[in-house]
C-alpha atoms as a PDB file:
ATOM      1  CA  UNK A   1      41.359 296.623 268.284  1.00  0.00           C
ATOM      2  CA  UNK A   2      42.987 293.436 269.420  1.00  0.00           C
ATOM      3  CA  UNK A   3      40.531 290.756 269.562  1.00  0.00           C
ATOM      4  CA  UNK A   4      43.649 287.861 271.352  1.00  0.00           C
ATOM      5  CA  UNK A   5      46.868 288.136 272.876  1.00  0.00           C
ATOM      6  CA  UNK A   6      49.730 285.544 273.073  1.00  0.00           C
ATOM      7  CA  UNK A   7      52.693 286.846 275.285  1.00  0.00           C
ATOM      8  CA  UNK A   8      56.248 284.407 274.317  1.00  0.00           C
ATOM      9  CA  UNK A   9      55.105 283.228 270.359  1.00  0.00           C
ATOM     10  CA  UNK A  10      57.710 282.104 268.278  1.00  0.00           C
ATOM     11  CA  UNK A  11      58.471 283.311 264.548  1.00  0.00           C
ATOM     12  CA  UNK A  12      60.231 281.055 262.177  1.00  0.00           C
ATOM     13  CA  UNK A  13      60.540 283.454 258.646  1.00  0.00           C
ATOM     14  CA  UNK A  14      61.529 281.286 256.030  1.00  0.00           C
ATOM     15  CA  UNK A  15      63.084 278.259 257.847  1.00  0.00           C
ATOM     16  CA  UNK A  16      65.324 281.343 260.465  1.00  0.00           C
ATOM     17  CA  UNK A  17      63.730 282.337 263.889  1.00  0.00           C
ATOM     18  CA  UNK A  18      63.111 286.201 264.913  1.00  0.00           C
ATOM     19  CA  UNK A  19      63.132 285.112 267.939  1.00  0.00           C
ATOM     20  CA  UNK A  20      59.801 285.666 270.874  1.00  0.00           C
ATOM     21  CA  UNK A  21      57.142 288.335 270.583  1.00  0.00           C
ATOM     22  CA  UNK A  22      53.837 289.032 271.447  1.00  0.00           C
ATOM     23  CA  UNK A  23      51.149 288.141 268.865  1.00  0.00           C
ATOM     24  CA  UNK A  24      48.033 290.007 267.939  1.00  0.00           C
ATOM     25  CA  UNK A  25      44.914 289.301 266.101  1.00  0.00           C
ATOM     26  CA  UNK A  26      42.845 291.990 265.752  1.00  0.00           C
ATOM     27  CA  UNK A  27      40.120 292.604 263.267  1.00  0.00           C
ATOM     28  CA  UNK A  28      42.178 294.434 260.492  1.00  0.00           C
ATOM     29  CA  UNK A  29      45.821 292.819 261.239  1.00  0.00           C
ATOM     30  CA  UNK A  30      47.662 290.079 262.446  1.00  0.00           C
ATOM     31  CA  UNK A  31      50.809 291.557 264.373  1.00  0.00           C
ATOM     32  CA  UNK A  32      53.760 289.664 265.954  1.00  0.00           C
ATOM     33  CA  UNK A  33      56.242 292.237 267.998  1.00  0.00           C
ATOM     34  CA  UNK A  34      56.944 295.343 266.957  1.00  0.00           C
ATOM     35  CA  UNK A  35      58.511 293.961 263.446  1.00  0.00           C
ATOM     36  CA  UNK A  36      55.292 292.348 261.717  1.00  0.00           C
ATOM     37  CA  UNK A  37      51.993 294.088 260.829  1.00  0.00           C
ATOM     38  CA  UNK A  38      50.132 291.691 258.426  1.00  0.00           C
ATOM     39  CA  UNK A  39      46.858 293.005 256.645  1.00  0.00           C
ATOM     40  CA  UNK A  40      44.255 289.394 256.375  1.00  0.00           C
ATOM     41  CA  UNK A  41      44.262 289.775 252.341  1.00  0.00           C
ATOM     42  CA  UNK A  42      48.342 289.371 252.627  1.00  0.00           C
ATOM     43  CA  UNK A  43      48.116 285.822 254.169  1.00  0.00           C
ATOM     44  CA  UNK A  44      47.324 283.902 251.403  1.00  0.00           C
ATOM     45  CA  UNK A  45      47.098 280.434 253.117  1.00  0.00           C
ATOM     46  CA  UNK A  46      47.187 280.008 256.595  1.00  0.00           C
ATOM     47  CA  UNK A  47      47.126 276.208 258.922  1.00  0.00           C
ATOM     48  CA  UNK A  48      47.607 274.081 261.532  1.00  0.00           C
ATOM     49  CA  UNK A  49      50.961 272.199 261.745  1.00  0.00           C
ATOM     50  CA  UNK A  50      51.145 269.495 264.040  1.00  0.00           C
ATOM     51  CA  UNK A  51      53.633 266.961 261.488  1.00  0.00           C
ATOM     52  CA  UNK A  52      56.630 266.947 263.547  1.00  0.00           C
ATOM     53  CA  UNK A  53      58.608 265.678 260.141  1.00  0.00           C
ATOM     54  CA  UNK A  54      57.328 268.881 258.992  1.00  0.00           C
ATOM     55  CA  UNK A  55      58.304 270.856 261.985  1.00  0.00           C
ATOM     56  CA  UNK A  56      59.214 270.031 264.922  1.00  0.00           C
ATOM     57  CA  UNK A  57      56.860 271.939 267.292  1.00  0.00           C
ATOM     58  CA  UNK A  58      52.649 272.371 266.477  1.00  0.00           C
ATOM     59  CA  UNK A  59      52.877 275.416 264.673  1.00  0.00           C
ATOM     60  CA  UNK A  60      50.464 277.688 262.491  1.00  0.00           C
ATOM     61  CA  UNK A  61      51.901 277.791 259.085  1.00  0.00           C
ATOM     62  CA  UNK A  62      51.232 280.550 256.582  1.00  0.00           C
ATOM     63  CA  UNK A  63      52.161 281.979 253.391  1.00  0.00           C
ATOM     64  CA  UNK A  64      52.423 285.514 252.782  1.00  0.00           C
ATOM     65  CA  UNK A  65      52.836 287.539 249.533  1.00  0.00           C
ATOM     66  CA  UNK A  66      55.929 289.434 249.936  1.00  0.00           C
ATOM     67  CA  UNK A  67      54.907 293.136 249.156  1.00  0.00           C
ATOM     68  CA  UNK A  68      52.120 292.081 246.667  1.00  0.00           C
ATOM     69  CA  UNK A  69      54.399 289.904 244.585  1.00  0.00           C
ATOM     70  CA  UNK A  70      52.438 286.738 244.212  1.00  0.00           C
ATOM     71  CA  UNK A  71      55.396 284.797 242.483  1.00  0.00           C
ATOM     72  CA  UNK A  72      57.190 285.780 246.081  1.00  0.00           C
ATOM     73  CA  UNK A  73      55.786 284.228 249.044  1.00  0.00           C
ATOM     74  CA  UNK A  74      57.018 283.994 252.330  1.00  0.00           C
ATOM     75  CA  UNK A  75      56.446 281.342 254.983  1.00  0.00           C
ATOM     76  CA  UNK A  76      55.668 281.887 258.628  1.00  0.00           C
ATOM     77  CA  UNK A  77      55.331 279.721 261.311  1.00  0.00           C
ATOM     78  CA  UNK A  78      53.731 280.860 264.525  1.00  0.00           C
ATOM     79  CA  UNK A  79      54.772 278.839 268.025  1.00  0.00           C
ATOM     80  CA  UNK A  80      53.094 279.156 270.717  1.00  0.00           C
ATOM     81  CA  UNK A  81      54.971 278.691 274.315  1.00  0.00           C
ATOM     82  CA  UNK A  82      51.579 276.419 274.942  1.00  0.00           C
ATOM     83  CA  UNK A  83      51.357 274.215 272.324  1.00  0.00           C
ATOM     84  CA  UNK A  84      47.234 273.675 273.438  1.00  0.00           C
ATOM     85  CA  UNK A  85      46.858 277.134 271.742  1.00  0.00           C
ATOM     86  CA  UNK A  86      47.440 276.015 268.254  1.00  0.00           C
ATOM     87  CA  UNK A  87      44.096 275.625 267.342  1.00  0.00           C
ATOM     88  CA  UNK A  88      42.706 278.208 269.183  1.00  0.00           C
ATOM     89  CA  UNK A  89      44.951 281.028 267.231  1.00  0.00           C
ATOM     90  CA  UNK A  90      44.479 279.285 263.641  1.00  0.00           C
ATOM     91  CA  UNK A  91      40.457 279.817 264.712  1.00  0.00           C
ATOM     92  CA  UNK A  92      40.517 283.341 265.176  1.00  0.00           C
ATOM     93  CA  UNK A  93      43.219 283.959 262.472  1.00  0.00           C
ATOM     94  CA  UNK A  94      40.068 281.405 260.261  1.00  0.00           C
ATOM     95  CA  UNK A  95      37.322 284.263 261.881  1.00  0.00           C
ATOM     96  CA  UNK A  96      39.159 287.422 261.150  1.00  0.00           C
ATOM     97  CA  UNK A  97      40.408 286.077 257.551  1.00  0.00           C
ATOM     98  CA  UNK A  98      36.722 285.937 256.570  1.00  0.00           C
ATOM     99  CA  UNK A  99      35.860 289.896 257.562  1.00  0.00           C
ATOM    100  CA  UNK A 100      38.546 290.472 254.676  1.00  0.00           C
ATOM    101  CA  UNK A 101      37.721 288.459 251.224  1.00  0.00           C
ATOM    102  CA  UNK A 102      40.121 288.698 248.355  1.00  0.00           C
ATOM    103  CA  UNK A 103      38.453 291.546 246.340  1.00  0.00           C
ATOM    104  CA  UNK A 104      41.431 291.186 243.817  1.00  0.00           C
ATOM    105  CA  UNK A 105      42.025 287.275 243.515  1.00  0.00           C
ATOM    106  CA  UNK A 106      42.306 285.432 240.393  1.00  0.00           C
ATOM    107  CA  UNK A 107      39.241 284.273 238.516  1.00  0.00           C
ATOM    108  CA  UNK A 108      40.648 281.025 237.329  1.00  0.00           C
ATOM    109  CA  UNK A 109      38.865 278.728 240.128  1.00  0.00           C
ATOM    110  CA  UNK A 110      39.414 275.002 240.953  1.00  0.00           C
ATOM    111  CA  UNK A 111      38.961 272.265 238.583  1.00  0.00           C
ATOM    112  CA  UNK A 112      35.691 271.792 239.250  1.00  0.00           C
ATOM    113  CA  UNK A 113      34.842 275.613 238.560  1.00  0.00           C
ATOM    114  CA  UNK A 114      34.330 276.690 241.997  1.00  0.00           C
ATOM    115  CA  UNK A 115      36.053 279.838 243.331  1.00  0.00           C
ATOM    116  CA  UNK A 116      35.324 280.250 246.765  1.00  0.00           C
ATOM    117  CA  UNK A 117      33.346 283.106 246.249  1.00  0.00           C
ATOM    118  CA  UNK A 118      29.901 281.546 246.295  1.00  0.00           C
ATOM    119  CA  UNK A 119      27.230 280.833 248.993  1.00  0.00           C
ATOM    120  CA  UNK A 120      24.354 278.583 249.379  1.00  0.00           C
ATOM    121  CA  UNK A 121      21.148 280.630 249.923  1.00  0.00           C
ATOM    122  CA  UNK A 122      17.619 280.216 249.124  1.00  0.00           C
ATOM    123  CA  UNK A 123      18.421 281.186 245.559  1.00  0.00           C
ATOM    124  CA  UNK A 124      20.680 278.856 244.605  1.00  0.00           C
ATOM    125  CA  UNK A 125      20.248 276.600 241.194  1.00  0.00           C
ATOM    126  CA  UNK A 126      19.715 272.500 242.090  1.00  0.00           C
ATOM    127  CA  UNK A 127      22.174 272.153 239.354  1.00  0.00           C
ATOM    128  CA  UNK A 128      25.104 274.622 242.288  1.00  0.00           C
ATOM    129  CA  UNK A 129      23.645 272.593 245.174  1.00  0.00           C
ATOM    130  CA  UNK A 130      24.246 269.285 244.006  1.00  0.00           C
ATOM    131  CA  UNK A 131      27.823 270.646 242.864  1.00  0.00           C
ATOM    132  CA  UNK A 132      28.667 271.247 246.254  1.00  0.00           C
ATOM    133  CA  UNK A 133      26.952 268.363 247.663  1.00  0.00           C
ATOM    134  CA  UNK A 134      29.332 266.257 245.542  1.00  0.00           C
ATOM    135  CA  UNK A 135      32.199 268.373 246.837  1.00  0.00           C
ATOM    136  CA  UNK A 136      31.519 266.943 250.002  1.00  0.00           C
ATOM    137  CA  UNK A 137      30.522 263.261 250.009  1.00  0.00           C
ATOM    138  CA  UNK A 138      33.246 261.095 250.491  1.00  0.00           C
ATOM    139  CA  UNK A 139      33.521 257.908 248.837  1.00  0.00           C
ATOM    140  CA  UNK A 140      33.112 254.587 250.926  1.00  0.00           C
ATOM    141  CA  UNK A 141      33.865 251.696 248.669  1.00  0.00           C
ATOM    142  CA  UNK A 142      32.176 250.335 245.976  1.00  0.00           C
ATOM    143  CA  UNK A 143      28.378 250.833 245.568  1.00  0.00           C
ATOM    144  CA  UNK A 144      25.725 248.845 246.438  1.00  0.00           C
ATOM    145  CA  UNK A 145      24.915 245.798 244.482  1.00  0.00           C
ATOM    146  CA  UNK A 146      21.556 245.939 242.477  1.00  0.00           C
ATOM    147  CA  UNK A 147      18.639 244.342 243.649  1.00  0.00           C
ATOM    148  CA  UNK A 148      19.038 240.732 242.208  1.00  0.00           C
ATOM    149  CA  UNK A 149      22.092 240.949 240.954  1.00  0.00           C
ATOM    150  CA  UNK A 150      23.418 238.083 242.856  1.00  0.00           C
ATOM    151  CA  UNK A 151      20.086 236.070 242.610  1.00  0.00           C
ATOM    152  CA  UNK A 152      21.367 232.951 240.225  1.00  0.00           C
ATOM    153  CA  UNK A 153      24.866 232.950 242.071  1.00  0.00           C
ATOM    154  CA  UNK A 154      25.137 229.347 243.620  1.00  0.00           C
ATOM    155  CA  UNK A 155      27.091 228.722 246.531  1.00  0.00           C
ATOM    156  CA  UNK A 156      30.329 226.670 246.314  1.00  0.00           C
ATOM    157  CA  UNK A 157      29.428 224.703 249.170  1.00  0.00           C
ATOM    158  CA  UNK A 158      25.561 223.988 247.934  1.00  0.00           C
ATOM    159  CA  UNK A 159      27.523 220.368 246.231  1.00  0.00           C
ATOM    160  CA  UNK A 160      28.446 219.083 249.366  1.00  0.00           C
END
């Protein structure tokens, strides 16, 4: 069941446009015309382009394994006619992506260990919690100085 609707979107497969089509997200797929039916799991990376050294239009930008041939991706980019509805598609492309999780994906994880595949619940370890709370603090400059540490500093213009 389609969930939105974009009448005149633009594919670009691989660098070559196919030209206008309609395109559909619905719950299961993602379809663009008549020629592309993509199952959520497929699209293994999917984002908002707005570089225009990258491309020259706002875009959403997505890789696709090419008939389950992970060493074979595709790229897509999707154009909207109204460049406004960039964000609006990668949402609901972001909301339907997460009713299909990669049953089959890899188990290497990140560097840090984390796969995606965990949530934060009322069961969760401090040891996981303060894993992902360092995942998420962003560093703003050097730290603090400790109390006293500047205490026996004199100022260059205390001779004067």
């Amino acid at each position: 069941m389609p969930i939105c609707e974009w009448d005149d979107v633009e594919l670009f497969k691989d660098g070559a446009t196919q030209g206008r089509g309609k395109l559909v997200i619905a719950d299961d797929q993602l379809r663009w015309g008549n020629d592309l039916a993509l199952d959520y799991p497929s699209i293994v990376l999917h984002a908002v382009c707005t570089d225009p050294e990258t491309f020259p239009q706002p875009c959403i930008y997505c890789q696709v394994e090419d008939s389950g041939d992970e060493s074979n991706m595709e790229e897509l980019r999707f154009v909207p006619k109204d460049p406004n509805q960039v964000q609006v598609i990668f949402s609901e492309m972001s909301r339907c992506a997460a009713l299909h999780p990669d049953v089959g994906g890899d188990d290497e994880g990140d560097e840090d260990g984390y796969d995606g595949a965990e949530f934060i619940d009322a069961n969760t370890s401090a040891e996981k919690l303060q894993m992902f709370e360092r995942a998420f603090i962003e560093p703003s400059g050097p730290p603090p100085p400790a109390p006293g540490q500047f205490d026996e500093v004199e100022d260059e213009n205390d001779d004067e």
